[in-house]
Structures are given as structure tokens and as C-alpha cells.
Protein backbone atom coordinates (compact mmCIF):
# COMPACT_ATOMS: atom_id res chain seq x y z
CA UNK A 1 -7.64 -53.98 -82.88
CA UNK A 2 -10.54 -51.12 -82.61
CA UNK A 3 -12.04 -49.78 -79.59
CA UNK A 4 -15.06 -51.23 -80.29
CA UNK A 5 -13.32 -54.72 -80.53
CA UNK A 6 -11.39 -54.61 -77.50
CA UNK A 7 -14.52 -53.39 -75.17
CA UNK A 8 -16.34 -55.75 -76.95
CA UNK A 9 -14.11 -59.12 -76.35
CA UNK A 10 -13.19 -58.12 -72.51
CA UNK A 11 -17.12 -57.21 -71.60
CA UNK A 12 -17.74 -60.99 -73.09
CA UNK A 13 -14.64 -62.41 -70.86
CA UNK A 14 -14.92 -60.78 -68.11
CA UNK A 15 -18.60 -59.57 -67.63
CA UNK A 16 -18.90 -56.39 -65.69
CA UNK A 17 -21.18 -54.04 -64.66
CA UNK A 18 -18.94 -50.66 -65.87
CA UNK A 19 -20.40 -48.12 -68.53
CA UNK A 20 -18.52 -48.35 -71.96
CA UNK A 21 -17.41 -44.38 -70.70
CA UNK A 22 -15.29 -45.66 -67.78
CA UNK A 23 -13.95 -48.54 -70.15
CA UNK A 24 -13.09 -46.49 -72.34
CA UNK A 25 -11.06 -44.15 -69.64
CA UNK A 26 -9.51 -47.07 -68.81
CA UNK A 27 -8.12 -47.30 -72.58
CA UNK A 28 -7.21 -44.02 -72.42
CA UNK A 29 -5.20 -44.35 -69.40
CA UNK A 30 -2.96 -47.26 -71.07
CA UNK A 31 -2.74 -45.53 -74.52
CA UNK A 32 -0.86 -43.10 -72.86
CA UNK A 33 1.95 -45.20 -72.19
CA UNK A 34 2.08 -46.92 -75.24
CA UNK A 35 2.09 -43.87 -77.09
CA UNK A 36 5.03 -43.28 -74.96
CA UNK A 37 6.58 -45.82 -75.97
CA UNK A 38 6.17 -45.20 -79.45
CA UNK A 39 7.33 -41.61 -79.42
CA UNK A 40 4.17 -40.76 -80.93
CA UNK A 41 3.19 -36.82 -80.52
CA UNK A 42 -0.44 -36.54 -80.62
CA UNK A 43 -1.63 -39.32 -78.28
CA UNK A 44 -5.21 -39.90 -79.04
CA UNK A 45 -8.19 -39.15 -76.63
CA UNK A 46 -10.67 -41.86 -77.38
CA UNK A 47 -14.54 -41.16 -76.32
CA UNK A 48 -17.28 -44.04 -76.82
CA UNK A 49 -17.87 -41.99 -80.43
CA UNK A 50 -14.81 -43.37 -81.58
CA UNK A 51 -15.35 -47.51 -81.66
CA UNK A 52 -14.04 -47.82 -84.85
CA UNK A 53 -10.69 -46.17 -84.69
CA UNK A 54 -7.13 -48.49 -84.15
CA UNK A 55 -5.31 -48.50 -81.18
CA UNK A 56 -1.61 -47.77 -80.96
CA UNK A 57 -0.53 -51.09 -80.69
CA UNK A 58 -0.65 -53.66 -83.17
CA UNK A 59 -1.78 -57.31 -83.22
CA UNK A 60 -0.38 -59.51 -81.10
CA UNK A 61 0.66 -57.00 -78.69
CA UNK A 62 -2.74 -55.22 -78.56
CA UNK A 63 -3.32 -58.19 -75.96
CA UNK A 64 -2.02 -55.62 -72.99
CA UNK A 65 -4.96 -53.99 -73.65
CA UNK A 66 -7.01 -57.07 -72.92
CA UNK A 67 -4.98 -57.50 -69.33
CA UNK A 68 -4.65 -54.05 -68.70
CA UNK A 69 -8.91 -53.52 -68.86
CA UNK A 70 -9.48 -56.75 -66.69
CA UNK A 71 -6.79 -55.77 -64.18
CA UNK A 72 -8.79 -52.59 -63.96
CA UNK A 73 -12.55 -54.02 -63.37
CA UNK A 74 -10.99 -56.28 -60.76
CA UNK A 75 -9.25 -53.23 -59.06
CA UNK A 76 -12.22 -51.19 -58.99
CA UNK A 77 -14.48 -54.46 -57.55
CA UNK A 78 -12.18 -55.04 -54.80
CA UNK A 79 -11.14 -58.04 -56.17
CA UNK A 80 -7.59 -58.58 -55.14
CA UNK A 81 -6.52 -61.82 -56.35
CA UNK A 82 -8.02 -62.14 -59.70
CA UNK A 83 -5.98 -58.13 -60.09
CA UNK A 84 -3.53 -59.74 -59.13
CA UNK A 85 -3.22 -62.55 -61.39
CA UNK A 86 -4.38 -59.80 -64.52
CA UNK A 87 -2.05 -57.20 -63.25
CA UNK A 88 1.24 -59.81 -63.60
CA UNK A 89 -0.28 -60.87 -66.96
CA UNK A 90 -0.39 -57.38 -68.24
CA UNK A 91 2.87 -56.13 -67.22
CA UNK A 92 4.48 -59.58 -69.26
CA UNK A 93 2.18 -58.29 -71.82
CA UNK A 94 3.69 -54.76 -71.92
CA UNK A 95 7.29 -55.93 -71.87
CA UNK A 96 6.79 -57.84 -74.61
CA UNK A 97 5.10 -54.66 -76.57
CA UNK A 98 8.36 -52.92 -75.72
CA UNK A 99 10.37 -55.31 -76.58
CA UNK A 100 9.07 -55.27 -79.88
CA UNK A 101 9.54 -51.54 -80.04
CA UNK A 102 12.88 -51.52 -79.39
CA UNK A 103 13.89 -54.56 -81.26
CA UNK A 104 12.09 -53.47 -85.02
CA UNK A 105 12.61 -49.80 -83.81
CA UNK A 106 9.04 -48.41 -84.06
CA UNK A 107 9.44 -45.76 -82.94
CA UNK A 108 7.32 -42.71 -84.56
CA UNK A 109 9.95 -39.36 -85.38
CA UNK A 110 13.58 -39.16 -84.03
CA UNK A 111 14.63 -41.93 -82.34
CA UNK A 112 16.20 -40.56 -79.12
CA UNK A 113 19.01 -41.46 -76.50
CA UNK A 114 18.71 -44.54 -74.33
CA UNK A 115 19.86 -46.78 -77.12
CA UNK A 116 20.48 -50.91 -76.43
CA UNK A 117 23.89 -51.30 -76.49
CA UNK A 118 24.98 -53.95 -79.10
CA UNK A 119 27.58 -56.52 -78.67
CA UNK A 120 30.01 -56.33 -81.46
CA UNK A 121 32.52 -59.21 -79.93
């Protein structure tokens, strides 16, 4: 999913009444981890120039950036329960993107210490 995409699908869901700059710091903030997660070195810096470039994650997982934005607005309104309800459904969302990285091991350069142990019984 692009930038562009992603502001583009959660401005439609969830109208707000941010500027595409703080949206996009809000992307920024949650690439961060994902880049973590991915071992990846040079974790991108996206600006509202950059609409058309990929996020880290790929489809279907890209969807915690679709929770992660809403929990966000609702934060910054003040609006506790619907934050809530976003904020549950993006940390599901996130476990399941880490999941994925550890089960197809995606991650980007040496893959380092803590390893899942395997059962071999």
C-alpha cells in the first residue's frame, strides 16, 4: 500500500479535520516500529512529497496502518471510546504483522538472537 493510498482510504473512513502533514507524522511514528521489526537499517522519513512510495509492510498486514491512523485522530479528538475500540484493533493488527515476520522470517540483514524455540518432540 502507498502513502497516498493509506491517507487516502482512512480520510474517506474516518473523516477528519487533520492536515495530510500530521497524517503523515502519524505514519511515520508507526513505520518506526515496523521497520523494527523488520530489522531494516534505513527507516524511511516520509513527507506529504512522497504519496507514491510503499510502506514497510505488505498487504494484508498494511491494515495496522489503517488502525494505527484512526486510533490516532480519535486520540487527538478526545474521543476515548472509539480509541479505544481502534487502539485494541491495531495492536491485533500488529501481532499479526509480527507474527508473520517471525514465522516466514522477513527479516531484512542478519537475523539476530531472540529466536522461537522449536519443538523437535
Amino acid at each position: 500500500m502507498t502513502l497516498g493510498k493509506l491517507i487516502e482510504k482512512v480520510k474517506e473512513e474516518k473523516p477528519n479535520a487533520f492536515k495530510t502533514e500530521k497524517l503523515v507524522s502519524f505514519v511515520n511514528d508507526i513505520e518506526v516500529e515496523v521497520a523494527e521489526q523488520l530489522k531494516v537499517v534505513d527507516i524511511p522519513v516520509y513527507t506529504e512529497d512522497d504519496m507514491d512510495e510503499e510502506l514497510l509492510a505488505p498487504a494484508p498486514y498494511s491494515r495496522l496502518y489503517e488502525s494505527y491512523l484512526k486510533a490516532m485522530i480519535d486520540y487527538a479528538n478526545e474521543e476515548y471510546p472509539s480509541y479505544e475500540n481502534n487502539q485494541v484493533q491495531h495492536v491485533q493488527d500488529f501481532r499479526d504483522f509480527v507474527d508473520w515476520v517471525v514465522r516466514t522470517d522477513q527479516v531484512q540483514g542478519d537475523p539476530s538472537f531472540p529466536r522461537r524455540m522449536r519443538n523437535i518432540f
